[in-house]
N, C-alpha and C. Protein backbone atom coordinates (compact mmCIF):
# COMPACT_ATOMS: atom_id res chain seq x y z
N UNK A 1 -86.21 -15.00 34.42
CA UNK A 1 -86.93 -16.24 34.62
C UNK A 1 -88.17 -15.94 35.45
N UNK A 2 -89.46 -16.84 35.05
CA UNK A 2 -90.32 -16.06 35.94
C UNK A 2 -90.90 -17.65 36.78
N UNK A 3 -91.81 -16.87 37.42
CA UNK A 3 -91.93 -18.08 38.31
C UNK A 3 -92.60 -19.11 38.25
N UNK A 4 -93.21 -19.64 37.13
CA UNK A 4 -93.49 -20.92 36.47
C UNK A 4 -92.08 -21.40 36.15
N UNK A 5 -91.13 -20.84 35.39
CA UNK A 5 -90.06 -21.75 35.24
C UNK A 5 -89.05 -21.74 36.26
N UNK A 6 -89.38 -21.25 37.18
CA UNK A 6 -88.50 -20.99 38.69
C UNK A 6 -88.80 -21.94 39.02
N UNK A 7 -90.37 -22.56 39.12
CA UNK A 7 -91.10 -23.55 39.55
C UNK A 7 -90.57 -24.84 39.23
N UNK A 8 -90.83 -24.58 37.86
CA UNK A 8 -90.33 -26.27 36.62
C UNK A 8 -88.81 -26.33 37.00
N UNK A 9 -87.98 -25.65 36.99
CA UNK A 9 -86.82 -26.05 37.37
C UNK A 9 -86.43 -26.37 39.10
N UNK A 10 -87.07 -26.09 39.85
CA UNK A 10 -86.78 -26.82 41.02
C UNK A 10 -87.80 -28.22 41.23
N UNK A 11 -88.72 -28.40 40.34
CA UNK A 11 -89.13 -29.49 40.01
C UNK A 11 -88.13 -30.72 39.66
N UNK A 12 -87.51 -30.28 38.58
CA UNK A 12 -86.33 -30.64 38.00
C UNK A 12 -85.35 -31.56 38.42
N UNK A 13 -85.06 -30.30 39.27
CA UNK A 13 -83.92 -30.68 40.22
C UNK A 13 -84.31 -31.66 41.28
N UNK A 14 -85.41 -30.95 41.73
CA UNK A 14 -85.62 -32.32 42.62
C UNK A 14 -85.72 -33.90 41.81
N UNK A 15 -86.68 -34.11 41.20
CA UNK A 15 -86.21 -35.67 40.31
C UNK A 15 -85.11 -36.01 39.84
N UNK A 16 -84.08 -35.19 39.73
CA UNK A 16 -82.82 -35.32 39.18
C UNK A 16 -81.85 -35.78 40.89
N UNK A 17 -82.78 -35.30 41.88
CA UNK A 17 -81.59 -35.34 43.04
C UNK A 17 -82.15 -36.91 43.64
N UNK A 18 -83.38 -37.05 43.20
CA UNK A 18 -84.20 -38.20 44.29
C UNK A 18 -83.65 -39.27 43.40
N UNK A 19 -83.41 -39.27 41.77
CA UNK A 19 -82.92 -40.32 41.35
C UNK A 19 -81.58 -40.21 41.53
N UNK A 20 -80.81 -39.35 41.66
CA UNK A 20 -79.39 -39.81 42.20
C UNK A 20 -79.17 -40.11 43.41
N UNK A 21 -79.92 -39.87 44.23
CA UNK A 21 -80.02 -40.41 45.53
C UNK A 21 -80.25 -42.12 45.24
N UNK A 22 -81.39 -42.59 44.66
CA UNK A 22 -81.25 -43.85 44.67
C UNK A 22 -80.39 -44.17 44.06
N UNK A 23 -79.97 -44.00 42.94
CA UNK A 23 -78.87 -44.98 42.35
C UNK A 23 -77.66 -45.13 43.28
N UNK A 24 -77.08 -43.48 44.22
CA UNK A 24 -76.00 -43.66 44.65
C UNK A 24 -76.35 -44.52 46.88
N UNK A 25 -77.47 -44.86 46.43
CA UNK A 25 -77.79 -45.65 47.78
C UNK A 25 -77.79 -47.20 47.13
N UNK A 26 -78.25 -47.47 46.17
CA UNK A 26 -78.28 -48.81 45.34
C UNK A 26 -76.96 -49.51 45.11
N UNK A 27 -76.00 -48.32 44.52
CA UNK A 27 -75.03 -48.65 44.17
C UNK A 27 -74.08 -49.17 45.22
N UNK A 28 -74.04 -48.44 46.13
CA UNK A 28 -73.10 -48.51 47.99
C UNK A 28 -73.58 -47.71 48.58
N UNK A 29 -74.19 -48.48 49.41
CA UNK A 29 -75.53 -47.36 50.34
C UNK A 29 -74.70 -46.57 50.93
N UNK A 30 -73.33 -47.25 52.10
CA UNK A 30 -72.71 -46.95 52.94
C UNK A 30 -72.27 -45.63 52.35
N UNK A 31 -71.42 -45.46 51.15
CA UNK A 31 -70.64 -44.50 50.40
C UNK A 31 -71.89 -43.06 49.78
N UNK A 32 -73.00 -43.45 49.67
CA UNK A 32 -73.86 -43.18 49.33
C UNK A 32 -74.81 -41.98 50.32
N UNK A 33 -74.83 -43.12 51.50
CA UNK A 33 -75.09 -42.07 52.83
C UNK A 33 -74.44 -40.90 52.76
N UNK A 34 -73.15 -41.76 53.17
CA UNK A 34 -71.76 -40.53 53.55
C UNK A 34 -71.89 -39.30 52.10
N UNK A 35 -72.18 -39.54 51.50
CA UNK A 35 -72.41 -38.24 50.08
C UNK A 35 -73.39 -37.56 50.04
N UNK A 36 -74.22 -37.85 50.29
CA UNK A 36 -75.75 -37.65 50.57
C UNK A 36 -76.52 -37.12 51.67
N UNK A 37 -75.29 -37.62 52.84
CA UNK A 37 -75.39 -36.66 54.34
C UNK A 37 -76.87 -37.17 54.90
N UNK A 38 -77.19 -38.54 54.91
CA UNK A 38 -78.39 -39.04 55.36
C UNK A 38 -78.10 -39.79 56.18
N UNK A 39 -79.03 -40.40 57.15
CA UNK A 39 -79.66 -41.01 58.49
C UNK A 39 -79.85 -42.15 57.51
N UNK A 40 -79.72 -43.42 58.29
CA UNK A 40 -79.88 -44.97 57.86
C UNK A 40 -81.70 -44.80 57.45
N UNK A 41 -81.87 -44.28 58.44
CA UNK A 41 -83.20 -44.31 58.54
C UNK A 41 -84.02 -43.47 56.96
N UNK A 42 -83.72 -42.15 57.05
CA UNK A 42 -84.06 -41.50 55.66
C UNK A 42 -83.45 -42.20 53.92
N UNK A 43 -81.95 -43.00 54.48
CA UNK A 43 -81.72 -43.62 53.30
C UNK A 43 -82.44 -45.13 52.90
N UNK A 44 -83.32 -45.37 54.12
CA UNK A 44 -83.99 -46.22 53.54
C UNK A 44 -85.28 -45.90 53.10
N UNK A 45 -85.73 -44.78 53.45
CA UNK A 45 -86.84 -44.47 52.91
C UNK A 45 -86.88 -44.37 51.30
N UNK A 46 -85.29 -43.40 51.00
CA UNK A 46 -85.74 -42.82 49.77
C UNK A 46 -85.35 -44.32 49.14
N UNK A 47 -84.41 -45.05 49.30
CA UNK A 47 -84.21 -46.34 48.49
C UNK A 47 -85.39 -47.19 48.08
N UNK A 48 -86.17 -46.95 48.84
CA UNK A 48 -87.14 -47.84 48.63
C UNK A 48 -88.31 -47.22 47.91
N UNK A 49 -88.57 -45.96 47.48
CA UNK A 49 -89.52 -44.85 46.64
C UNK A 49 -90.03 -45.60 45.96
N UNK A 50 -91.28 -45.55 44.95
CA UNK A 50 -91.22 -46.09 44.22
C UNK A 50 -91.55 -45.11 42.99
N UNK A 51 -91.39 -45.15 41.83
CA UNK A 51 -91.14 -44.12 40.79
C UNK A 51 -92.43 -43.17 41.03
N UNK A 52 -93.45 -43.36 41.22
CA UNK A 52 -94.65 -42.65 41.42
C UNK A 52 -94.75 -41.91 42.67
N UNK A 53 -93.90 -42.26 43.67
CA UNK A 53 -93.74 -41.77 44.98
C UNK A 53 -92.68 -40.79 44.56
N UNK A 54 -91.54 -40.72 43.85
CA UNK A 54 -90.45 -39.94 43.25
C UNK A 54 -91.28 -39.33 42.70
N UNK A 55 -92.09 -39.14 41.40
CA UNK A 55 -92.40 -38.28 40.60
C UNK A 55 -93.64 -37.05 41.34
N UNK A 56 -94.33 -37.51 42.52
CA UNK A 56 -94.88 -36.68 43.48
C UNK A 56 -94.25 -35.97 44.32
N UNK A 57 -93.18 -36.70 44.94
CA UNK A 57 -91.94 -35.83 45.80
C UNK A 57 -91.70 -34.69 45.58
N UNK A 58 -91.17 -34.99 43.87
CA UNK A 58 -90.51 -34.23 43.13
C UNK A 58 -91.62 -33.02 42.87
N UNK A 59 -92.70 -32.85 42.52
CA UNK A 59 -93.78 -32.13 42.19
C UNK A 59 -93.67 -31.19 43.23
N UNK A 60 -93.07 -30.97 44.49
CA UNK A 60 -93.24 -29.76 45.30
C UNK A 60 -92.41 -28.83 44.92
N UNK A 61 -93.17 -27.76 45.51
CA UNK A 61 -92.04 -26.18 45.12
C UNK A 61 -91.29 -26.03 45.74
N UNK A 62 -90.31 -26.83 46.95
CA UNK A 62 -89.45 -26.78 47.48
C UNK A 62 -88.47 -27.48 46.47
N UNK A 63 -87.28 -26.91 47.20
CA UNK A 63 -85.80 -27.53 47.10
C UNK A 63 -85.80 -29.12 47.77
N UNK A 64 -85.98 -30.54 47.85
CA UNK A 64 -85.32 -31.30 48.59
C UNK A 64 -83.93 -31.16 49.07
N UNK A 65 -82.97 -31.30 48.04
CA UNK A 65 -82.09 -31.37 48.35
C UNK A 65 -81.08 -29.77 49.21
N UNK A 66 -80.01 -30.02 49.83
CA UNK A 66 -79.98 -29.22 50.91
C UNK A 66 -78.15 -28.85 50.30
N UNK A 67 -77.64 -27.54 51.07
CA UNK A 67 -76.56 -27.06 50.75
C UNK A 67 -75.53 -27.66 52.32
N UNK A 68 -75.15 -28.90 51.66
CA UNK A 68 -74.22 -29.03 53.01
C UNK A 68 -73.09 -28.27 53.84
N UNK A 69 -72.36 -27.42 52.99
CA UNK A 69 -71.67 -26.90 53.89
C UNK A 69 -72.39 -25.23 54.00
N UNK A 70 -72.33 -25.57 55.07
CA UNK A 70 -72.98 -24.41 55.66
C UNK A 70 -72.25 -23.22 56.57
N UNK A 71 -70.85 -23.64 56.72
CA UNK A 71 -69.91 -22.59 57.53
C UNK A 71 -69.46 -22.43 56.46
N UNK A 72 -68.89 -20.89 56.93
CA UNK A 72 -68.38 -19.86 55.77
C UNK A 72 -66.93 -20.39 56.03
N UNK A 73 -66.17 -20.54 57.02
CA UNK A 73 -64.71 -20.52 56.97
C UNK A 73 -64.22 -21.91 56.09
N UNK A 74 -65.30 -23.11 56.13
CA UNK A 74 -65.60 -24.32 55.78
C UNK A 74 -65.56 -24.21 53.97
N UNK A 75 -66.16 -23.54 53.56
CA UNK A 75 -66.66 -23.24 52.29
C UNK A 75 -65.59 -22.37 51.55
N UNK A 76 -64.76 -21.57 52.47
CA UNK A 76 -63.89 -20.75 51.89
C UNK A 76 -62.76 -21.57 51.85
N UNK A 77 -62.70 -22.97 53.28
CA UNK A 77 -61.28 -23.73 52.26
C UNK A 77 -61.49 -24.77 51.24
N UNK A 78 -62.45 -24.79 50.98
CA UNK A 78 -62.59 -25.82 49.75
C UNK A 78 -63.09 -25.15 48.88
N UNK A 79 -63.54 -24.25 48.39
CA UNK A 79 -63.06 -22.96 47.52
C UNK A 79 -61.69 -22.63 46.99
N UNK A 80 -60.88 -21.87 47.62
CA UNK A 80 -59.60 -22.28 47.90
C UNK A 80 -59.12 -23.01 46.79
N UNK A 81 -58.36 -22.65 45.58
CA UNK A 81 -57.95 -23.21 44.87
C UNK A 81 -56.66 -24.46 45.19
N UNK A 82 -56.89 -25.67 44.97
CA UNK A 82 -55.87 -26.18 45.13
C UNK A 82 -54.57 -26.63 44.48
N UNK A 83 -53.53 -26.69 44.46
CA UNK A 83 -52.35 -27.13 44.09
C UNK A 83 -52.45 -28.83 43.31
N UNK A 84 -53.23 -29.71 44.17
CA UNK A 84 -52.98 -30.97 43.77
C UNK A 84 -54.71 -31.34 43.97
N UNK A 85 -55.14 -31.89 43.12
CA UNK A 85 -56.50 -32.46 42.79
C UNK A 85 -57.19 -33.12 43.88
N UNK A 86 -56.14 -34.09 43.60
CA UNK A 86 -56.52 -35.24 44.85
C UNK A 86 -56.14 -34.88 46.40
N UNK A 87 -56.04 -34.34 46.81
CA UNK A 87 -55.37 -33.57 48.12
C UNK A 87 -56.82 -32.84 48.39
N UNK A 88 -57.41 -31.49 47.44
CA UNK A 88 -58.69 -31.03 47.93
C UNK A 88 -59.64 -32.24 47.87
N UNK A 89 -59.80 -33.07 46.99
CA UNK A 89 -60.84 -34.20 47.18
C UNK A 89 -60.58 -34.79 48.93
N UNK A 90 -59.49 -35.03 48.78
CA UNK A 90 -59.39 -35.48 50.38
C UNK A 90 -59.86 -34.50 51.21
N UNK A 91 -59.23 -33.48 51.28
CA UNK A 91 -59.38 -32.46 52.17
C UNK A 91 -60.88 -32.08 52.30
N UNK A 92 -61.55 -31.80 51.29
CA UNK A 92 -63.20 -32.07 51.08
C UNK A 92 -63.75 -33.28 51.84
N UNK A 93 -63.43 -34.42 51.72
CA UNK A 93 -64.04 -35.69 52.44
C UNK A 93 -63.81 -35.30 53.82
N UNK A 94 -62.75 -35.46 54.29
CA UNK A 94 -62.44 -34.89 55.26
C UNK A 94 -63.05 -33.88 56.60
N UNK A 95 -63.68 -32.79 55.72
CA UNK A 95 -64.18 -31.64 56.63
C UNK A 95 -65.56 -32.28 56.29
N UNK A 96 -66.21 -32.97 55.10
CA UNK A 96 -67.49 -33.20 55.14
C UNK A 96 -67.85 -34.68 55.76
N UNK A 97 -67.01 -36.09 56.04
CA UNK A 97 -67.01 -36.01 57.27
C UNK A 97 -67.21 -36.00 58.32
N UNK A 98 -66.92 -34.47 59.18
CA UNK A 98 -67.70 -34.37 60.11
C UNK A 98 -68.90 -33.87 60.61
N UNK A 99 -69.61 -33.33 59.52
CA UNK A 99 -71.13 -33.05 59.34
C UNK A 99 -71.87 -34.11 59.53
N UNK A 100 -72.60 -33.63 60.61
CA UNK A 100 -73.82 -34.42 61.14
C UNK A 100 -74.67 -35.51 59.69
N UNK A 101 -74.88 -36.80 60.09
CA UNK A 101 -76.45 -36.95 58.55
C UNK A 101 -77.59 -36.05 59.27
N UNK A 102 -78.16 -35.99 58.52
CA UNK A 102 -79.78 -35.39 59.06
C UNK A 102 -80.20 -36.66 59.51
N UNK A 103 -81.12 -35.72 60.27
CA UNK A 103 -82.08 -36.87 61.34
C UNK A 103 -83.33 -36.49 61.41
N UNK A 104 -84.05 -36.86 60.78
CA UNK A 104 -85.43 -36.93 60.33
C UNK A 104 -86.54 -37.78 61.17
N UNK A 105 -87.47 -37.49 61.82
CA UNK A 105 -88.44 -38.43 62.82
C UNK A 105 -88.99 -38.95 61.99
């Protein structure tokens, strides 16, 4: 892959993350936050975007969106194959949780 389409695809991704961000802040902000790992404050920003403000966002060569778990011992138990479905879903909510939202000035 070279780096025009390295480019176009984190393009991509970002419009793909800024519109799931709104829908899943639209839909139940509260539930939405908590998934999304955002500050009241940043989830009202992006809720309120407006498609032209999204489609510029999106236009940078960065990543927006961010890798929440960030501890290794964290990542290795929800990795961790589980026995019962719904048990790692919990266990996932759970440890994520207690991760900070971002806090954005």
């Amino acid at each position: 892959m070279n780096s025009a389409e390295t480019l176009q695809s984190i393009q991509e991704l970002n419009l793909s993350y800024l519109a799931l961000a709104q829908r899943l802040l639209r839909d139940d902000r509260a539930a939405g936050m908590f998934r999304l790992g955002l500050s009241e404050r940043v989830a009202d920003l992006l809720a309120g975007l407006t498609l032209a403000q999204i489609v510029k966002l999106a236009a940078c060569n960065q990543l927006l969106c961010f890798f929440r778990i960030n501890d290794h011992q964290m990542l290795s138990v929800l990795a961790t194959p589980a026995k019962h479905i719904d048990v790692a879903r919990t266990h996932a909510a759970v440890l994520l949780a207690g991760q900070p939202a971002e806090q954005f000035a």
